[in-house]
N, C-alpha and C. Protein backbone atom coordinates (compact mmCIF):
# COMPACT_ATOMS: atom_id res chain seq x y z
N UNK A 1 31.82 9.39 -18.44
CA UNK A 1 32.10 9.50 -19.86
C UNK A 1 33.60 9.67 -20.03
N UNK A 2 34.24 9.23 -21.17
CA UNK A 2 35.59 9.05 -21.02
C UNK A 2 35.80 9.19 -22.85
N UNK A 3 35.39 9.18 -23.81
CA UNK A 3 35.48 8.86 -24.68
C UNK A 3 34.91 10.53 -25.42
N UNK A 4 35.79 10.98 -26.09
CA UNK A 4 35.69 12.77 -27.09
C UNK A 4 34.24 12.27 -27.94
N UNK A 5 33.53 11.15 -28.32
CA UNK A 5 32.25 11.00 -29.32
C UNK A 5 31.15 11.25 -28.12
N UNK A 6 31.40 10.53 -26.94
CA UNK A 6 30.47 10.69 -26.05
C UNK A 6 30.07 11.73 -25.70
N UNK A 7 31.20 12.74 -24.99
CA UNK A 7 30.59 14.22 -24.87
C UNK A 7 30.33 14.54 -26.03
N UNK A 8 30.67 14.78 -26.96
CA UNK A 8 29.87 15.39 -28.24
C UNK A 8 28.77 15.34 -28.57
N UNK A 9 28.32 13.51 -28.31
CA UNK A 9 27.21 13.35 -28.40
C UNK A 9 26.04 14.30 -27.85
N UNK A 10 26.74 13.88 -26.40
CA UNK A 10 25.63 14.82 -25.23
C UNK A 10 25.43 16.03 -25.44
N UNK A 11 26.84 16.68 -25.36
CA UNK A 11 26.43 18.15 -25.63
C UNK A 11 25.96 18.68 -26.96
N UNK A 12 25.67 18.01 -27.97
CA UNK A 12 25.19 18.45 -29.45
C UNK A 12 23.50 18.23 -28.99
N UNK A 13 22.96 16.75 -28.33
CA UNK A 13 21.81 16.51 -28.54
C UNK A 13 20.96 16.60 -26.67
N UNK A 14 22.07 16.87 -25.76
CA UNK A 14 21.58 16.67 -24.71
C UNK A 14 20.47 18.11 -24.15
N UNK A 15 19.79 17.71 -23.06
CA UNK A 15 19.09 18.24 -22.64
C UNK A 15 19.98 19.39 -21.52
N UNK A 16 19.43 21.41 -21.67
CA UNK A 16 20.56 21.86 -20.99
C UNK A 16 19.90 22.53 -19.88
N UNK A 17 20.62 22.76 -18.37
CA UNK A 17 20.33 23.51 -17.56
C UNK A 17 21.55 24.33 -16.79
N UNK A 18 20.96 25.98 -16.75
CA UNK A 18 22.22 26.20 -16.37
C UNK A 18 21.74 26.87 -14.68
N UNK A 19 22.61 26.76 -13.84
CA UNK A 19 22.58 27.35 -12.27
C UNK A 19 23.99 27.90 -12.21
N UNK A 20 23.31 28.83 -11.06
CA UNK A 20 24.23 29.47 -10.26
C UNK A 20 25.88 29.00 -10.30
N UNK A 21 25.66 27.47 -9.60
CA UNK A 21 26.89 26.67 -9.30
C UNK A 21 27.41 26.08 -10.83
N UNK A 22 26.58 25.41 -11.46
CA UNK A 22 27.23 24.88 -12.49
C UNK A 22 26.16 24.66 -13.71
N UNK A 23 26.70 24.33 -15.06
CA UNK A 23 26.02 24.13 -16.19
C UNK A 23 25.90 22.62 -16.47
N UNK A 24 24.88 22.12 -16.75
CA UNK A 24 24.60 20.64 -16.97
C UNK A 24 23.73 20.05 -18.07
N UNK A 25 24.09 19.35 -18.85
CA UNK A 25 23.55 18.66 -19.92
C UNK A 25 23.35 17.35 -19.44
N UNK A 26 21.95 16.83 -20.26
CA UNK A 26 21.93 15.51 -20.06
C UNK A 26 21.22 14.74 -20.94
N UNK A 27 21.46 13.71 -21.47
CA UNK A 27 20.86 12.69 -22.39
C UNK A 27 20.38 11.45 -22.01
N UNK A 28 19.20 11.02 -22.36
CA UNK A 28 19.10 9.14 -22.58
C UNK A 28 19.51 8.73 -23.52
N UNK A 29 20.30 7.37 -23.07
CA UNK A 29 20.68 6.67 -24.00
C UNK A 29 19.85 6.07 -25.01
N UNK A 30 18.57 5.68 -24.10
CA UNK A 30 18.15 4.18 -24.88
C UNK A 30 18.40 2.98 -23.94
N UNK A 31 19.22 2.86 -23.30
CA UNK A 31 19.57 1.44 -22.71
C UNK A 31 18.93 1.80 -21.64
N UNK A 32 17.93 1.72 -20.79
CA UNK A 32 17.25 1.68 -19.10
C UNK A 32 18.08 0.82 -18.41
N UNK A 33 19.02 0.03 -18.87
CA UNK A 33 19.95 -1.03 -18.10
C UNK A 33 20.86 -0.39 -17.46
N UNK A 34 21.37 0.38 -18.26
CA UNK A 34 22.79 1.32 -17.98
C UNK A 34 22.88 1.99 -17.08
N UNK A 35 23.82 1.85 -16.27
CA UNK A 35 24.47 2.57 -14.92
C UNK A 35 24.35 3.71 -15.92
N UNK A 36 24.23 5.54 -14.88
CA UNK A 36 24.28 6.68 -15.47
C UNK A 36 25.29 7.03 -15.47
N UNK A 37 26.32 7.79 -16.41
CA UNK A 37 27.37 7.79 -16.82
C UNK A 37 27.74 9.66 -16.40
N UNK A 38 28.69 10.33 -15.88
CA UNK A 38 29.31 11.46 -15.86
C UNK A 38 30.41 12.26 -15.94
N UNK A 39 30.47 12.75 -16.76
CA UNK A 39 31.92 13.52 -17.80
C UNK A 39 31.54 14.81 -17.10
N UNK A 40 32.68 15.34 -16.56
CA UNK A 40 33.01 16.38 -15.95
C UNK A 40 34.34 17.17 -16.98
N UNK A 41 33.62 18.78 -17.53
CA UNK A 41 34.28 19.52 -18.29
C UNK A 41 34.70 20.64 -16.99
N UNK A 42 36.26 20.98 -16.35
CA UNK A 42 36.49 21.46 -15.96
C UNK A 42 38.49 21.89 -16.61
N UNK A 43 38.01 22.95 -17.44
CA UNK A 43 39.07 23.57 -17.85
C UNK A 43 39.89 24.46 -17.18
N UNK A 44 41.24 24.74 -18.31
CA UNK A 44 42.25 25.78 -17.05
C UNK A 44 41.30 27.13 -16.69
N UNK A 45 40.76 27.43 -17.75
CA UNK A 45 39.99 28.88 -17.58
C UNK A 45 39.16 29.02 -16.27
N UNK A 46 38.81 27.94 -15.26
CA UNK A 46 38.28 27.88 -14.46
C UNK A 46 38.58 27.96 -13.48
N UNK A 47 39.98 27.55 -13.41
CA UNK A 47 41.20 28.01 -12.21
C UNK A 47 41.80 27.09 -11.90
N UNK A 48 43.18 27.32 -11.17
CA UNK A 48 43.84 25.91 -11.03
C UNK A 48 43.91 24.75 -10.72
N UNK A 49 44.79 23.69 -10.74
CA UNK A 49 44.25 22.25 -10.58
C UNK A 49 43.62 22.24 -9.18
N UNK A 50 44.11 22.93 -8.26
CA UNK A 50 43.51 22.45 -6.70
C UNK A 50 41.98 23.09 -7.26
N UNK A 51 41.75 23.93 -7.67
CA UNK A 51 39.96 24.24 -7.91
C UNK A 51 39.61 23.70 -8.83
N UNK A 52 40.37 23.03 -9.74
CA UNK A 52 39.17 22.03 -10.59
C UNK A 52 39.28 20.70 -9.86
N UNK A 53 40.16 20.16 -9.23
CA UNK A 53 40.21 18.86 -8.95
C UNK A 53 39.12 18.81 -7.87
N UNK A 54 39.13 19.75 -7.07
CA UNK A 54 38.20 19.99 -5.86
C UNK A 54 37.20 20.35 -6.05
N UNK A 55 36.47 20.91 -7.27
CA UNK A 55 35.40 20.77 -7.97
C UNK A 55 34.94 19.43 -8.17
N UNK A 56 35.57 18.65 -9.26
CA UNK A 56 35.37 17.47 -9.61
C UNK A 56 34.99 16.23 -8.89
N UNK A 57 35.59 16.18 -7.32
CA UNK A 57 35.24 15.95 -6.10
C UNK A 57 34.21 16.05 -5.67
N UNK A 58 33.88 17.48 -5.30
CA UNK A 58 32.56 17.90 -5.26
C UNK A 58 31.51 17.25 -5.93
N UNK A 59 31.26 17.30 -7.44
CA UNK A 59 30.48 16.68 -8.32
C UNK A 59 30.20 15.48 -8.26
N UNK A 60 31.49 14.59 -8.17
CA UNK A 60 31.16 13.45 -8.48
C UNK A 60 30.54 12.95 -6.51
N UNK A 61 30.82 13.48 -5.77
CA UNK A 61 30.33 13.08 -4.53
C UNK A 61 29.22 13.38 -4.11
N UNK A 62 28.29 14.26 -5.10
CA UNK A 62 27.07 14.38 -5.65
C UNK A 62 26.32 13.30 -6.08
N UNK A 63 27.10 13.54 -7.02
CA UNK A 63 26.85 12.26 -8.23
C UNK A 63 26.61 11.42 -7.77
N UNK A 64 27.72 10.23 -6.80
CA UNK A 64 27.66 9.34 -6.38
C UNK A 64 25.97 9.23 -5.35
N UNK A 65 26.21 9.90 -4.45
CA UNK A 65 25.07 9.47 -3.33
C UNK A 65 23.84 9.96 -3.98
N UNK A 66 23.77 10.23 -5.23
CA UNK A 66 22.39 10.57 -5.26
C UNK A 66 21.75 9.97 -6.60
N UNK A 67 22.67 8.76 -7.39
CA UNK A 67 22.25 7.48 -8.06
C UNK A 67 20.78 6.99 -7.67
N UNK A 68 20.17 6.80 -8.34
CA UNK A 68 19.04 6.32 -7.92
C UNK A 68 18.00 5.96 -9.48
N UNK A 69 17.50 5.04 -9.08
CA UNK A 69 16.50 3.99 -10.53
C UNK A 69 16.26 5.25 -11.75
N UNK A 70 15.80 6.10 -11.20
CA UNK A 70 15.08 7.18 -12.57
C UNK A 70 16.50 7.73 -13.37
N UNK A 71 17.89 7.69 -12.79
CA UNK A 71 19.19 7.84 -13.29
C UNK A 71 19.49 6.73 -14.82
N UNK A 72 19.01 5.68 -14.62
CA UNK A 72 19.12 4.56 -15.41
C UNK A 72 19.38 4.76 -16.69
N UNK A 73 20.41 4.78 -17.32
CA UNK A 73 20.44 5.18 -18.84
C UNK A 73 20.98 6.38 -19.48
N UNK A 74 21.08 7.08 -18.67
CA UNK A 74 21.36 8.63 -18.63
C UNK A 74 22.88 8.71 -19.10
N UNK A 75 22.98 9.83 -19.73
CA UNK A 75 24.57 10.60 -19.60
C UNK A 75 24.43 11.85 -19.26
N UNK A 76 24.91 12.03 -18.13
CA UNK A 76 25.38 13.69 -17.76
C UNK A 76 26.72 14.16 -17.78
N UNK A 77 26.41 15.05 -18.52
CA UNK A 77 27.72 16.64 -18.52
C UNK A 77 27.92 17.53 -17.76
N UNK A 78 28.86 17.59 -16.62
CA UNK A 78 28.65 19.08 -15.56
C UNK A 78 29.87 19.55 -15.60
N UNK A 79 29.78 21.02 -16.40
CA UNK A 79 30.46 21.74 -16.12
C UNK A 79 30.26 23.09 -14.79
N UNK A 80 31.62 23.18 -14.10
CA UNK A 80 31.33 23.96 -12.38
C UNK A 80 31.86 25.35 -12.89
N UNK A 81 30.85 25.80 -12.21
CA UNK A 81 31.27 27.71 -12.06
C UNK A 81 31.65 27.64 -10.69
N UNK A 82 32.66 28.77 -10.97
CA UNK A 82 33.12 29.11 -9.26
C UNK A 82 32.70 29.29 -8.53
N UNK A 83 31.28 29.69 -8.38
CA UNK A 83 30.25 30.17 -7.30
C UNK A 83 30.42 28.87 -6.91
N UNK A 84 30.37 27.55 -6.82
CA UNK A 84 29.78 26.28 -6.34
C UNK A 84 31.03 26.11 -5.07
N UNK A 85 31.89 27.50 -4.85
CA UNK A 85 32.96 27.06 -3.51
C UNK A 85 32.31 28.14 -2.44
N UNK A 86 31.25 28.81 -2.97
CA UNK A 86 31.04 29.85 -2.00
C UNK A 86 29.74 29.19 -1.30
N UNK A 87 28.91 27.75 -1.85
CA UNK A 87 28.10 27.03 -0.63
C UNK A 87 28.41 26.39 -0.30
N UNK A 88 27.72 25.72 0.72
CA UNK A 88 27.87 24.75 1.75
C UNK A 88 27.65 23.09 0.59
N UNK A 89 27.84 22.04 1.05
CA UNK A 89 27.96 20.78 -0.30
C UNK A 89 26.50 20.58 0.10
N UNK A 90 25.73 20.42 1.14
CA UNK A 90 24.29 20.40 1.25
C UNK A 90 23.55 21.15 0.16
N UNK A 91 23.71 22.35 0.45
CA UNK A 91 22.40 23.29 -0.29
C UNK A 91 23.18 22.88 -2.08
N UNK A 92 24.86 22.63 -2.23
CA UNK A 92 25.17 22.38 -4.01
C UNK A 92 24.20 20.89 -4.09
N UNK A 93 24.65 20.16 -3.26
CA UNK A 93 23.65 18.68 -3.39
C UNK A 93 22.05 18.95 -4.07
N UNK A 94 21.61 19.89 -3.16
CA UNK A 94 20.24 19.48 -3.27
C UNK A 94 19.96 20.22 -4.74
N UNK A 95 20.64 21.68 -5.27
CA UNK A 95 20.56 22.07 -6.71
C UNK A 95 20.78 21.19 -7.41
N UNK A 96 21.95 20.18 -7.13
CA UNK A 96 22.28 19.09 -8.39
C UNK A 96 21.19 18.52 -8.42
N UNK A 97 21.05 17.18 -7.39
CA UNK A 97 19.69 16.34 -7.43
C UNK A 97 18.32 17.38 -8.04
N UNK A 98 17.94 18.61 -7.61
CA UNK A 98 16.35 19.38 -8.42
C UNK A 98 16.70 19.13 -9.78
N UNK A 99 18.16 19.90 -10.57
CA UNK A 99 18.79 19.91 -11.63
C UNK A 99 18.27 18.63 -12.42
N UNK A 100 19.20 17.28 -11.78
CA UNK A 100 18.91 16.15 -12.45
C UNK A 100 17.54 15.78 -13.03
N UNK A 101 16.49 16.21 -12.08
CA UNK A 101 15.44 15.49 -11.79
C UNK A 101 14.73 16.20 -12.55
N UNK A 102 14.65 17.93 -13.01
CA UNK A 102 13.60 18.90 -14.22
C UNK A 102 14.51 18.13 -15.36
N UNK A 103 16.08 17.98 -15.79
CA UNK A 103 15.88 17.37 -16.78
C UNK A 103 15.69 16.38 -17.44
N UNK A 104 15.74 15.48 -16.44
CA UNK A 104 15.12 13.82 -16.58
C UNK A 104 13.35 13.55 -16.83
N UNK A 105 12.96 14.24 -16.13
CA UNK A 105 11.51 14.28 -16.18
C UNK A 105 11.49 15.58 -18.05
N UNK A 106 12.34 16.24 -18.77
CA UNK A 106 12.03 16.47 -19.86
C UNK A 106 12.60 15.69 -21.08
N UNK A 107 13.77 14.56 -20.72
CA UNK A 107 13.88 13.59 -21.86
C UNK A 107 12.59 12.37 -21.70
């Protein structure tokens, strides 16, 4: 997501879950065609650029390997809490992917 209407969108109407590691919203579009789309909210309040950028990293290298058909259409929002530097990227992986998957199975 790249565009200030898009997150708005999501976060006004999206679906929310919050964990340990991070807070996540998510919406269907409507389009089942559509690659799933992800806007990462990582502000100064969260700590400096090396911990948000290395967050964002984190996420999206999530994100990436764990694309898959039931993703189709989707927009997700993840914002990271700091706890997500105190696990291992395995055990954050597998919270994201459960995450994705209770709120996909409730849109």
């Amino acid at each position: 997501l790249r565009k200030t209407y898009e997150f708005r969108l999501v976060k006004k109407n999206g679906k929310r879950f919050k964990d340990h590691f991070f807070w996540m919203q998510l919406i269907k579009t409507g389009h089942s065609v559509d690659r799933p789309k992800l806007g990462i909210i990582a502000s100064r309040r969260f700590g400096c650029a090396v911990l948000r950028n290395r967050a964002k990293r984190i996420i999206r290298e999530a994100f990436r390997r764990n694309q898959s058909p039931f993703l189709q259409g989707f927009d997700l929002i993840v914002l990271p809490r700091r706890a997500m530097f105190k696990a291992s990227f395995a055990s954050f992986e597998n919270r994201f992917v459960r995450a994705i998957g209770k709120l996909s199975a409730q849109s």
